[in-house]
Each structure stands twice: as C-alpha cells, then as structure tokens.
N, C-alpha and C. Protein backbone atom coordinates (compact mmCIF):
# COMPACT_ATOMS: atom_id res chain seq x y z
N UNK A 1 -29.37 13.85 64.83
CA UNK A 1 -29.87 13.24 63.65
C UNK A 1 -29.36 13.96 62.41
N UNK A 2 -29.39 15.37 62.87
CA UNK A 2 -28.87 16.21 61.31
C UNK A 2 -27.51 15.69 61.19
N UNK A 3 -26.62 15.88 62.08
CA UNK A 3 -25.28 15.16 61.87
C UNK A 3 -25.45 13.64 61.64
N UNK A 4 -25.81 12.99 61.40
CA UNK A 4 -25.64 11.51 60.85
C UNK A 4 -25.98 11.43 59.59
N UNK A 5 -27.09 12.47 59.09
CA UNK A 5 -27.74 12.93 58.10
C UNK A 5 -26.38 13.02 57.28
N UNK A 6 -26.23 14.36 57.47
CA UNK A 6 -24.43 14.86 56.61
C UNK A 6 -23.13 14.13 56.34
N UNK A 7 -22.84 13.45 58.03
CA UNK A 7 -21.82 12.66 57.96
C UNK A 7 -22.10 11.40 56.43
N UNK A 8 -23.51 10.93 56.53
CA UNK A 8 -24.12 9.94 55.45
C UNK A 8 -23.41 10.44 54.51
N UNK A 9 -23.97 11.89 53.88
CA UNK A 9 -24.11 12.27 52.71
C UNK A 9 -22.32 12.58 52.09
N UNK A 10 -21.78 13.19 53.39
CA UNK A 10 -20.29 12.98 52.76
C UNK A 10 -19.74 11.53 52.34
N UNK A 11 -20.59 10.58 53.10
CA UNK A 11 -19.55 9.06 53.09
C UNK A 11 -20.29 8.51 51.75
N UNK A 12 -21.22 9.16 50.73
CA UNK A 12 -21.90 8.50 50.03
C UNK A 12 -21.29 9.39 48.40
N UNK A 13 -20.76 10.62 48.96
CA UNK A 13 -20.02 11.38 48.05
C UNK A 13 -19.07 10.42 47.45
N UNK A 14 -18.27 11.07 48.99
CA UNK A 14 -16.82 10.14 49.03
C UNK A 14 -16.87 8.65 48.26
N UNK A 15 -17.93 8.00 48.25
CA UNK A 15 -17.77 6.56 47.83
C UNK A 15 -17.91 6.86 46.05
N UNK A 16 -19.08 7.43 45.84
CA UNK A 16 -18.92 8.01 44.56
C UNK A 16 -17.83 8.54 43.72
N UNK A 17 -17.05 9.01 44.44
CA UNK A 17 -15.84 9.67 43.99
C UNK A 17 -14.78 8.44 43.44
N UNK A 18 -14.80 8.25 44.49
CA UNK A 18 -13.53 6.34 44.45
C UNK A 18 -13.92 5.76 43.58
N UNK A 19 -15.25 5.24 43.20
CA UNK A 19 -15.57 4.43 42.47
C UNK A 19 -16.02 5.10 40.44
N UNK A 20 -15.85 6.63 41.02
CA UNK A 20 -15.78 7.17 39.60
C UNK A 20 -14.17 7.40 38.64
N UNK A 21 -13.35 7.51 39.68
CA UNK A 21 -12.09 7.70 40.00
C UNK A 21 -10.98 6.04 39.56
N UNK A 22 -12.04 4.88 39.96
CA UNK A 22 -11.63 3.60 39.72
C UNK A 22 -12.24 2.95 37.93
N UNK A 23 -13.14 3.93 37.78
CA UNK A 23 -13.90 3.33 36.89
C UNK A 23 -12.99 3.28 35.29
N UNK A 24 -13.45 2.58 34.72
CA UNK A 24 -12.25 2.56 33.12
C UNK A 24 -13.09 4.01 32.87
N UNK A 25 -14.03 4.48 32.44
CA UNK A 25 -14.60 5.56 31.79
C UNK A 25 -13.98 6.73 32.19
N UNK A 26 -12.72 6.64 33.82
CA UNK A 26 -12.14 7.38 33.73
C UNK A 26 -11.16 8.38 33.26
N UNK A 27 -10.46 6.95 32.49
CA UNK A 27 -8.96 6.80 31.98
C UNK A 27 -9.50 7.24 30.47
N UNK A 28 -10.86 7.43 29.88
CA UNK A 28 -10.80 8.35 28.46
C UNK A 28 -10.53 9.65 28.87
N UNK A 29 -10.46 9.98 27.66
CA UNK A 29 -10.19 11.81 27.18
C UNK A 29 -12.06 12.30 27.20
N UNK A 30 -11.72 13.35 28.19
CA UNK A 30 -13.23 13.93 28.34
C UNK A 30 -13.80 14.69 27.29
N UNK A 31 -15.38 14.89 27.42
CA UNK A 31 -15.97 14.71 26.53
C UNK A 31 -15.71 16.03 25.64
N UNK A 32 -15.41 17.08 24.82
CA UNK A 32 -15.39 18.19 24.57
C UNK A 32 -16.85 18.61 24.09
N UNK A 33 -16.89 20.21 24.80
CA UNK A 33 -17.93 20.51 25.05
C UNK A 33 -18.55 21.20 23.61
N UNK A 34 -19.87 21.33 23.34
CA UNK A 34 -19.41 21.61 21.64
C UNK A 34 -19.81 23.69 21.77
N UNK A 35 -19.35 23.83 20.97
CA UNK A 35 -19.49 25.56 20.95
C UNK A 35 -20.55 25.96 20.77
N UNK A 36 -21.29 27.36 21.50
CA UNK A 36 -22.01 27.78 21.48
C UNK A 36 -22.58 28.13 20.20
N UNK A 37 -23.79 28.32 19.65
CA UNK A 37 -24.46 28.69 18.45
C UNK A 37 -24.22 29.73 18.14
N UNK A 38 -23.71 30.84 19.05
CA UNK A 38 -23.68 31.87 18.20
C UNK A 38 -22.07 32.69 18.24
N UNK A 39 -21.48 30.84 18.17
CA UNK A 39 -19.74 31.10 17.90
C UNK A 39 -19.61 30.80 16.13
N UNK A 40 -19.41 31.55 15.51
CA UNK A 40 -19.07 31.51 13.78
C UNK A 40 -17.97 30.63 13.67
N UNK A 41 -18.72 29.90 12.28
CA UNK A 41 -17.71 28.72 11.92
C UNK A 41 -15.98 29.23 11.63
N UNK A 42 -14.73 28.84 11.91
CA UNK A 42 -13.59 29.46 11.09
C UNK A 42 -13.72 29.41 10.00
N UNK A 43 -12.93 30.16 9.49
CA UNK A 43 -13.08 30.96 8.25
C UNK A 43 -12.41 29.98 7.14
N UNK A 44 -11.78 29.05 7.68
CA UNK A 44 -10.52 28.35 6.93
C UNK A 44 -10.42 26.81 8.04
N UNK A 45 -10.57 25.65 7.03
CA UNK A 45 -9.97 24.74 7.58
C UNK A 45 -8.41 24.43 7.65
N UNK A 46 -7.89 24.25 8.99
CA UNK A 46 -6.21 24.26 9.03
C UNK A 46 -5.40 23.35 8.46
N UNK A 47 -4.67 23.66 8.03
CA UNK A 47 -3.56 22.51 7.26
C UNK A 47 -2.81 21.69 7.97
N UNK A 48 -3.68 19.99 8.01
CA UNK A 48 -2.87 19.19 8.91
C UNK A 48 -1.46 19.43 8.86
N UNK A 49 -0.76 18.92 10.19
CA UNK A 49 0.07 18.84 10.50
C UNK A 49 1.16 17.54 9.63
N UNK A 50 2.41 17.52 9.02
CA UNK A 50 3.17 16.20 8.63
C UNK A 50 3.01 15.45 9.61
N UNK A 51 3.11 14.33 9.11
CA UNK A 51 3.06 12.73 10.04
C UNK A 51 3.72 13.60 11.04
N UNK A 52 4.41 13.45 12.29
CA UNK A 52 5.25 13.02 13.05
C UNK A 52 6.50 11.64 12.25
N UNK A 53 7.91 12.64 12.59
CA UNK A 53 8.91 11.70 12.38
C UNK A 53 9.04 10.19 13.41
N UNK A 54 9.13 9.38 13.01
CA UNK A 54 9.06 8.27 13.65
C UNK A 54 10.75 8.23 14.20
N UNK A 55 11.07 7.13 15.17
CA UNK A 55 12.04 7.30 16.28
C UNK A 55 13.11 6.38 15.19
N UNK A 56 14.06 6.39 15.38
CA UNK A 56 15.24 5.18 14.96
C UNK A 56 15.05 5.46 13.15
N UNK A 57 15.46 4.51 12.57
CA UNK A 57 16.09 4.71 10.86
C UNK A 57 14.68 5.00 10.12
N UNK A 58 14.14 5.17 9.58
CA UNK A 58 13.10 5.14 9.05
C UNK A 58 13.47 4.10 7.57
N UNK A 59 12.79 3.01 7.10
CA UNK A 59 12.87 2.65 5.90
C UNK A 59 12.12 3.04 4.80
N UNK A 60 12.94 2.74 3.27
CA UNK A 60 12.43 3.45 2.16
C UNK A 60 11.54 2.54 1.92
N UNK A 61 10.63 3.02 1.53
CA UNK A 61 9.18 2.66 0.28
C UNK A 61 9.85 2.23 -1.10
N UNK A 62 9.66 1.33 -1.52
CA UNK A 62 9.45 1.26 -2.82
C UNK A 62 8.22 1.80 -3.95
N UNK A 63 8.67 2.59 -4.80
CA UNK A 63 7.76 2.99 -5.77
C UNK A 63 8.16 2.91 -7.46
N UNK A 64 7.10 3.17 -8.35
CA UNK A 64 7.29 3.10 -9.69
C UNK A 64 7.01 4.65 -9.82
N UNK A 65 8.43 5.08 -10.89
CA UNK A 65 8.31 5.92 -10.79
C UNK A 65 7.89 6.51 -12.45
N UNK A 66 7.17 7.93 -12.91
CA UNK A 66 7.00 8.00 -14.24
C UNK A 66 7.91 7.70 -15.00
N UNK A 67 8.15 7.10 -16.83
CA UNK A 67 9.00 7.56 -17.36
C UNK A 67 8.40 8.12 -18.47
N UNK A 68 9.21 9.29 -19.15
CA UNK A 68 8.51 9.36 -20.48
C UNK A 68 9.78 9.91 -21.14
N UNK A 69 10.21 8.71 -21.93
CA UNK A 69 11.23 8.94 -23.22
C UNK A 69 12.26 9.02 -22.13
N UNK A 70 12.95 10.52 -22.21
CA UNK A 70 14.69 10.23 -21.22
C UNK A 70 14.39 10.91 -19.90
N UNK A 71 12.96 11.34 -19.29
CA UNK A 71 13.09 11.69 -18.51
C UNK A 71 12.37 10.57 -17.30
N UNK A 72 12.67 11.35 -15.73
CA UNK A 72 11.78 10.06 -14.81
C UNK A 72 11.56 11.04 -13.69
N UNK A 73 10.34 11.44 -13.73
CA UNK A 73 9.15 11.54 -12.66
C UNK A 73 8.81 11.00 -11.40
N UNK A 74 8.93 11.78 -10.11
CA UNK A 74 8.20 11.22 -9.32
C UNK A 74 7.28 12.37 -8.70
N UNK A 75 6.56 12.14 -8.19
CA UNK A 75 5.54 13.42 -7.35
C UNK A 75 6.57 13.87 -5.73
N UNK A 76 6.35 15.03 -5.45
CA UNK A 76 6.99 15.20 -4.94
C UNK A 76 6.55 14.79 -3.26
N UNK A 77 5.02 14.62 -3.89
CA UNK A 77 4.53 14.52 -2.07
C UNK A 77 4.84 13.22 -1.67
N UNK A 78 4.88 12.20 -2.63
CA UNK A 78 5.62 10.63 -2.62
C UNK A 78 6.78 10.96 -1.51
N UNK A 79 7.71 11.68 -2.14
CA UNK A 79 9.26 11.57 -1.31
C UNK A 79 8.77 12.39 0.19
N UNK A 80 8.14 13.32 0.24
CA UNK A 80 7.74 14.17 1.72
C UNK A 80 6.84 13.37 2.28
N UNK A 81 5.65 12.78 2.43
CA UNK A 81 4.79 11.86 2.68
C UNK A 81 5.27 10.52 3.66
N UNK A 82 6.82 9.63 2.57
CA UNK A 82 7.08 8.97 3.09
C UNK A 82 8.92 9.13 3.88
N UNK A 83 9.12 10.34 3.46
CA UNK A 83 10.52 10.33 3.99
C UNK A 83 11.31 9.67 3.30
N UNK A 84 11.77 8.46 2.60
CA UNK A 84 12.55 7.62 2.04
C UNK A 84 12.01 7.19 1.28
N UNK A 85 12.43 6.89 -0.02
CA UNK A 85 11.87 6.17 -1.30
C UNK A 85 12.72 5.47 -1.99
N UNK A 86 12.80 4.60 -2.71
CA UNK A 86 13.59 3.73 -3.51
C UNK A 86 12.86 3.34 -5.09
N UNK A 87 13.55 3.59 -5.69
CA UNK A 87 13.01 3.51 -7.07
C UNK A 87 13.84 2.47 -8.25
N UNK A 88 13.40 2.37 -9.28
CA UNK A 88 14.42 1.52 -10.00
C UNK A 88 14.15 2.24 -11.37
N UNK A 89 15.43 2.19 -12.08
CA UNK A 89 15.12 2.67 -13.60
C UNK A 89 15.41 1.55 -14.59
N UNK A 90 14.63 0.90 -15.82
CA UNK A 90 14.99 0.12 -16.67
C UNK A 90 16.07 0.52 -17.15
N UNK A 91 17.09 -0.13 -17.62
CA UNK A 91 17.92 -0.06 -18.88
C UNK A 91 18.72 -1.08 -19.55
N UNK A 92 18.91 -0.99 -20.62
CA UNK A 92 19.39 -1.84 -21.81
C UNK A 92 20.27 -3.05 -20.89
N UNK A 93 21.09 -2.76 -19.68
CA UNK A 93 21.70 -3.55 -19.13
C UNK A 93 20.89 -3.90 -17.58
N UNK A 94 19.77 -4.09 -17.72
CA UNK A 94 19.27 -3.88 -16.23
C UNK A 94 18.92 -3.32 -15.69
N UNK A 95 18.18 -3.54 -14.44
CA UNK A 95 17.63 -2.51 -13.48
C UNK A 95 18.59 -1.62 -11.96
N UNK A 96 18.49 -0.56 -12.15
CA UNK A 96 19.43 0.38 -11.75
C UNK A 96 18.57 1.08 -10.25
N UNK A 97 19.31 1.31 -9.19
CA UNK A 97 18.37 1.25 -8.17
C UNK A 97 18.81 2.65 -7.26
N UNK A 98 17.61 3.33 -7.44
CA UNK A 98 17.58 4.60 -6.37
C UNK A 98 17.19 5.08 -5.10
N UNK A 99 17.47 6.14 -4.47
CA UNK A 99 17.10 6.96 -3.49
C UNK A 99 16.33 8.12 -3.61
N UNK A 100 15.55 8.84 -2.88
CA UNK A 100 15.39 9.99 -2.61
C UNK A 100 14.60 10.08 -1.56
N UNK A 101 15.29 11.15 -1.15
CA UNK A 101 14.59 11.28 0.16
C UNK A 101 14.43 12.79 0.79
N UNK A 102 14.14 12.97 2.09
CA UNK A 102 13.90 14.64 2.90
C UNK A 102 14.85 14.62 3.54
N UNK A 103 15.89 16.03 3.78
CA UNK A 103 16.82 15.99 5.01
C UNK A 103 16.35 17.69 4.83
N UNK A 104 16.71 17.95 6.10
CA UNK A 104 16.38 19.58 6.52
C UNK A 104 15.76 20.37 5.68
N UNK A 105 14.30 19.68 4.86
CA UNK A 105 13.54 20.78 3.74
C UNK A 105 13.98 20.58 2.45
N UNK A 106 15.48 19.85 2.34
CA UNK A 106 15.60 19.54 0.93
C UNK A 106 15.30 17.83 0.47
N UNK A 107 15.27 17.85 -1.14
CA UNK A 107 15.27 16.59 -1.42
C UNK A 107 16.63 16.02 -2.02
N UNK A 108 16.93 14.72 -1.84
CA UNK A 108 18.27 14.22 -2.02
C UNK A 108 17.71 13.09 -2.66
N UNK A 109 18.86 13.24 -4.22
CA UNK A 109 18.17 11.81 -4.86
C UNK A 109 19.79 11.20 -5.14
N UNK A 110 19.71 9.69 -5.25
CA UNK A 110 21.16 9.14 -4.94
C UNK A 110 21.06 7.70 -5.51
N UNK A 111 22.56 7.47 -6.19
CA UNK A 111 21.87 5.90 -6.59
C UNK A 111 22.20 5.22 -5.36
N UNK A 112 21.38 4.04 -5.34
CA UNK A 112 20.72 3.09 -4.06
C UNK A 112 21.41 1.98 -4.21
N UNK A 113 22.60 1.43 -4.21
CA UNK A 113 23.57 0.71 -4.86
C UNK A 113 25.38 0.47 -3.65
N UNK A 114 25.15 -0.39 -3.12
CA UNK A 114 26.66 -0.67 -2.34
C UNK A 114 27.39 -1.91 -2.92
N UNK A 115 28.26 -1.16 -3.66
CA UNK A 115 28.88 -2.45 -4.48
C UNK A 115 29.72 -3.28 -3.53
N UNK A 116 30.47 -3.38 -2.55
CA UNK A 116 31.14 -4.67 -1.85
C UNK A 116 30.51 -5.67 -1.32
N UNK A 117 29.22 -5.10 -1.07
CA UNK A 117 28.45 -6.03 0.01
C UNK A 117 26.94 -6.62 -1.08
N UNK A 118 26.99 -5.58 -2.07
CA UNK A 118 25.65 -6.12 -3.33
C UNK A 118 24.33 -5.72 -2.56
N UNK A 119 24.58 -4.61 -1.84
CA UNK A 119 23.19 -4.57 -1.33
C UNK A 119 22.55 -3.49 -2.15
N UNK A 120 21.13 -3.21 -1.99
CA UNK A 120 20.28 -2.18 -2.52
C UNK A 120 19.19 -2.08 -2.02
N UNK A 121 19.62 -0.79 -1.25
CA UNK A 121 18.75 -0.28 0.31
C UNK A 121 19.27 0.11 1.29
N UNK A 122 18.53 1.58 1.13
CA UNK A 122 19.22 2.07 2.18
C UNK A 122 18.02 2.74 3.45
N UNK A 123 18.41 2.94 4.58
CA UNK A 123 17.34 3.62 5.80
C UNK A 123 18.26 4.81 5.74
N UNK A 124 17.19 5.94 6.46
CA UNK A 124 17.46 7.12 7.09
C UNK A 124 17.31 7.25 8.29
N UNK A 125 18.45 7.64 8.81
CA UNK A 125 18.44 7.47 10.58
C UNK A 125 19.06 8.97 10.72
N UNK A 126 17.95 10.10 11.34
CA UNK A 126 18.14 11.38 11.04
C UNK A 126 18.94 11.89 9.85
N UNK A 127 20.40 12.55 9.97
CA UNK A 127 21.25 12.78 8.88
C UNK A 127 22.29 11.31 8.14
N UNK A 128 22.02 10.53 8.72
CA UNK A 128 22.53 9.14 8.11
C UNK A 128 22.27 8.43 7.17
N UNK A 129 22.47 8.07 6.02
CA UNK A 129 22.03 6.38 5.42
C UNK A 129 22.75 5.18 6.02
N UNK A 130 22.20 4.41 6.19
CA UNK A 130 22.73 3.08 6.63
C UNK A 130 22.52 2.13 5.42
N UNK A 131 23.23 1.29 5.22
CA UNK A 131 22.92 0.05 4.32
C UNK A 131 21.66 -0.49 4.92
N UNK A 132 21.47 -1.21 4.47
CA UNK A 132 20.68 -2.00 4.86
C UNK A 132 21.44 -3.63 4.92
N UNK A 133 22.06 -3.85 4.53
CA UNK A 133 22.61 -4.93 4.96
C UNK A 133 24.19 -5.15 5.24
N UNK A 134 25.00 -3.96 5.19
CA UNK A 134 25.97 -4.14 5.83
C UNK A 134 26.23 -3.25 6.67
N UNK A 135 25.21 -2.26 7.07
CA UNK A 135 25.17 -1.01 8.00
C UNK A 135 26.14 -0.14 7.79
N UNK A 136 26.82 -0.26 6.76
CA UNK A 136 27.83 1.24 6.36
C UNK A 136 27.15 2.40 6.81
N UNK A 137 27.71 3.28 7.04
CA UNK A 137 27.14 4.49 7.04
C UNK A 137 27.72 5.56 6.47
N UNK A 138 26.36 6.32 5.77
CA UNK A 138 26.80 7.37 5.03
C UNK A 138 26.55 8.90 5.30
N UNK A 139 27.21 10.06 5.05
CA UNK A 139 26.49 11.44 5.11
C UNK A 139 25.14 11.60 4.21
N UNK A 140 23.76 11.94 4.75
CA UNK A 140 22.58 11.75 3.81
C UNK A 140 23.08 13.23 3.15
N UNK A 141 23.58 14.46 3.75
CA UNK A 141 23.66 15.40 2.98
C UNK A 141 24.60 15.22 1.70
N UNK A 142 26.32 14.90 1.86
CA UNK A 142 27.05 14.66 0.99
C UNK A 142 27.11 13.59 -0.11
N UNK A 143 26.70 12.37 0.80
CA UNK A 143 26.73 10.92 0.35
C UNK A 143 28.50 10.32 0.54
N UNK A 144 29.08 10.85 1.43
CA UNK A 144 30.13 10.46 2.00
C UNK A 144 30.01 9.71 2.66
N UNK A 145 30.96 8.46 2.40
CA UNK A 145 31.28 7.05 3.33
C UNK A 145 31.65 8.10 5.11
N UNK A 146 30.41 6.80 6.01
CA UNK A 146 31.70 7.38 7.72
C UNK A 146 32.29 6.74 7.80
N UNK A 147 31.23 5.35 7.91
CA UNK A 147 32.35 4.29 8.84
C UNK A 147 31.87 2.94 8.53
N UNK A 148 32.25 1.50 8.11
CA UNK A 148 31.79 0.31 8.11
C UNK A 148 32.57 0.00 6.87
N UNK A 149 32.27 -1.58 6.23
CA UNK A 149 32.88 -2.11 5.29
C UNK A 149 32.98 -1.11 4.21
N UNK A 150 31.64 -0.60 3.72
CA UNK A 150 31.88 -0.40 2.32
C UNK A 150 31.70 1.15 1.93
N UNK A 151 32.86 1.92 3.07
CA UNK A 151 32.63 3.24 3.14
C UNK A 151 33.26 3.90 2.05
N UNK A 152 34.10 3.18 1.43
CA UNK A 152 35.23 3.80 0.03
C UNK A 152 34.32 3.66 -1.30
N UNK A 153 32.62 3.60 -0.98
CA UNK A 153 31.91 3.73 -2.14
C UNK A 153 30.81 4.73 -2.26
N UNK A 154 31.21 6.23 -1.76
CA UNK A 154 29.84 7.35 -1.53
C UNK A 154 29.19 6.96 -2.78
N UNK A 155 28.10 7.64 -1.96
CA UNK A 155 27.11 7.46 -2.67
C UNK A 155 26.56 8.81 -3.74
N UNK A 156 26.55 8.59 -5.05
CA UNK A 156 26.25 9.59 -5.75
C UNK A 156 24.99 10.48 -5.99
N UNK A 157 25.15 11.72 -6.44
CA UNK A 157 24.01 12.56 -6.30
C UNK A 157 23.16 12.87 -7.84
N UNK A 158 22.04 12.76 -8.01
CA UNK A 158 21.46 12.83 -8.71
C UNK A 158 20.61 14.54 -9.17
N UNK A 159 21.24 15.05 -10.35
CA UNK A 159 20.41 16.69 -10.27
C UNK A 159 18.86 16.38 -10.88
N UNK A 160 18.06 17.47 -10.38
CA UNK A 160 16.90 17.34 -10.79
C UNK A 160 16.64 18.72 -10.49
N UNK A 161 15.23 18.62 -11.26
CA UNK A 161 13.93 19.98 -11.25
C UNK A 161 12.94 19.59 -10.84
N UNK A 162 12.21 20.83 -10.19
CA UNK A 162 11.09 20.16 -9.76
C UNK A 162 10.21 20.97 -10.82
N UNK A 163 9.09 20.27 -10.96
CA UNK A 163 7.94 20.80 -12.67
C UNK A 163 7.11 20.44 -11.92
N UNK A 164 5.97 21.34 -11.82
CA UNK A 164 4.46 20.83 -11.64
C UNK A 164 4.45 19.83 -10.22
N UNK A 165 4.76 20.25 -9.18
CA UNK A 165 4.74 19.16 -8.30
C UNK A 165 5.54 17.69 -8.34
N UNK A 166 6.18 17.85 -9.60
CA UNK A 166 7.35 16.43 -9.79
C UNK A 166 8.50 16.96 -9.76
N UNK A 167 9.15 15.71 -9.30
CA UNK A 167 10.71 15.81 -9.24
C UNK A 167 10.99 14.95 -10.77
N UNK A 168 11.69 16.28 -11.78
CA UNK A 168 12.18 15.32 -13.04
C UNK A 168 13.52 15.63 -13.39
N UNK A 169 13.97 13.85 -13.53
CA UNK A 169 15.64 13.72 -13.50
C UNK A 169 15.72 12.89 -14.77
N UNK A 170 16.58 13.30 -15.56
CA UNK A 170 17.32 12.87 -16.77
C UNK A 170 17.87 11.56 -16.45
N UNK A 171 17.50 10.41 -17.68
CA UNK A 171 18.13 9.38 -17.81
C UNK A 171 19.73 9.20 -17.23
N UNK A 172 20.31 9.95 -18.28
CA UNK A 172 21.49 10.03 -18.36
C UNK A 172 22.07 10.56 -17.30
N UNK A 173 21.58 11.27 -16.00
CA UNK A 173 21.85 11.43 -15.09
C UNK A 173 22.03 10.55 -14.18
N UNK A 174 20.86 9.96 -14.05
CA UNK A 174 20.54 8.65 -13.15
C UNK A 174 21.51 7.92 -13.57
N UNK A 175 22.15 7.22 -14.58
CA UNK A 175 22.71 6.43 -15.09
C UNK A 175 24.15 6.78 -14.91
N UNK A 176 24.56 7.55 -14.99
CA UNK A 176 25.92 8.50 -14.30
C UNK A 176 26.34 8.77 -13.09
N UNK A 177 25.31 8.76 -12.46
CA UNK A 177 25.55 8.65 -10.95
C UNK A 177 25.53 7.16 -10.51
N UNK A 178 24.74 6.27 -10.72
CA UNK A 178 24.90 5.16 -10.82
C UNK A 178 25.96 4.51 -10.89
N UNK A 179 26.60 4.96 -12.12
CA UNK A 179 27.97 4.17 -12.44
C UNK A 179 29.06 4.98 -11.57
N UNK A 180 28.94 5.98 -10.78
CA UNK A 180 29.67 6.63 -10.51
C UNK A 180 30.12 6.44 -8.46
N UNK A 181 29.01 5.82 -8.35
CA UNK A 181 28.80 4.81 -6.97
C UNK A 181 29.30 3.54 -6.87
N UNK A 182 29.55 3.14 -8.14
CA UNK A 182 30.30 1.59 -8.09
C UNK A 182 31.67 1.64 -8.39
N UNK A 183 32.06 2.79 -8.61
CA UNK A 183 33.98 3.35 -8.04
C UNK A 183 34.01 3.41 -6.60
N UNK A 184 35.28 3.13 -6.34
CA UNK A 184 35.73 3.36 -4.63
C UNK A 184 35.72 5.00 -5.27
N UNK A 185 35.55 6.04 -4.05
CA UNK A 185 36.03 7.10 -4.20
C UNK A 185 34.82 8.20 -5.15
N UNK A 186 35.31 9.58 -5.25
CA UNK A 186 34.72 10.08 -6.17
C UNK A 186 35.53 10.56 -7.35
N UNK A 187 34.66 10.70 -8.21
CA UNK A 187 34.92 10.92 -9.98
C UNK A 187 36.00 12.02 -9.77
C-alpha cells in the first residue's frame, strides 16, 4: 500500500510538472524577487543605456532647426538621440537641405543635396550614406562618392561649434557647402 501511495505521489508530481512546463505562464520572465529591507537603496540612479543601433540604413528625421540672425542651432541630443537628421535652411533663393549625423563619437554635418538624380535624403548604413533615391553611395566620414550614378558629387562638410549643448553653424557656411555639393568633384 505504501508503494502505491508514492508511486501516486510521483505520477501526480510528474503530471504537475508537464502541465506547469506546458502552461503560457511559463514562457514569462520570472518573477524578481524584491530585496531584503535591510539592503540600502544605491546611492545613484544609473545612466540609461543609448537606444540600441537598429540593423540595416537607419533613416534621417526631419527637424526645424534654431535660427538667430546668421547663425543655426540644433541641440545636440537631437543628432545623438536620433542618429540621422535632416534639416533645411531658408534663403533668399530657397530652401537648402541638410545632414547631420553620429559616426564613431563624432558629429558630421553635410549638405543633403544629390544634384543628378534631384534627390534630398540621405540614410546611414553604418559608415555609409546612401541616397535615398538613387542609392549612390557615399563615405559618411569624408563625404566621398563610392559607387552608383551620382558619385562625381561628394558631399560637402559643414564646420561647426558646439555652445551650450548646441551644435552652431554659420549661414554662410551652410550655404558654401551647399553650393559646393552641386559641382562634380571637390572645390
């Protein structure tokens, strides 16, 4: 009798097991246990972690960026935040179209402009720009044409400072590099 007793109690385990084992409540993340009372709070809350880089090109954001008089503003956590940004600057002849973006800790600002194909937009695909619509590809560090239609038009570099958490770049900069992207070749 004691053995039928036991044999029971294993086959009633065992069934428990399977059916805890089958259950969806399995497949969560278990419960964490909470800390003892007389574990002291840390001293310091930790500094999230950046997004995670996402897989394949990443595309730019569009944003408005400050202006005041000849200079143009952006925050800097804008360009780190989203990885790629695209901006536009007014001027007397139109709207003029930018880049900036993150490559290895630095920021790269560039006009956003492929004159054969008329596009404006570009992705970051690790150290790459790609068009966006004719898939040229460019060096994101240099702004050197690699390979595709409209590689005889690098892309120009824009200087800046960073002030107070902004990235601030001179009119006349932007506007120079600009025009300086719609030559085959460099200046």
């Amino acid at each position: 009798m004691l053995k039928k007793s036991a044999t029971a109690a294993v086959l009633a385990i065992m069934m428990l097991a399977a059916i805890a084992c089958t259950s969806p409540a399995s497949t969560s993340k278990p419960a964490e246990m909470p800390a003892p009372a007389s574990t002291p709070a840390p001293a310091s809350t930790p500094t999230p972690s950046p997004k995670p880089k996402p897989e394949g090109p990443m595309r730019a954001k569009w944003i408005e960026p400050q202006v005041d008089g000849d200079m143009i503003a952006i925050h800097l956590r804008t360009i780190k935040d989203n990885r790629i940004i695209h901006f536009n600057l007014q001027t007397q002849t139109g709207e003029l179209a930018f880049m900036a973006y993150v490559l290895d800790d630095a920021v790269h600002v560039r006009a956003n402009v492929c004159p054969p194909c008329r596009s404006i937009g570009y992705s970051l695909d690790n150290d790459i720009l790609v068009c966006d619509r004719c898939a040229t590809l460019f060096e994101a560090k240099t702004g050197d044409g690699i390979r595709g239609a409209c590689v005889d038009f690098p892309k120009a570099e824009v200087p800046y400072e960073i002030t107070d958490g902004k990235l601030a770049m001179r009119k006349a900069d932007l506007i120079t590099a600009y025009q300086n992207t719609l030559k085959p070749g460099w200046p």
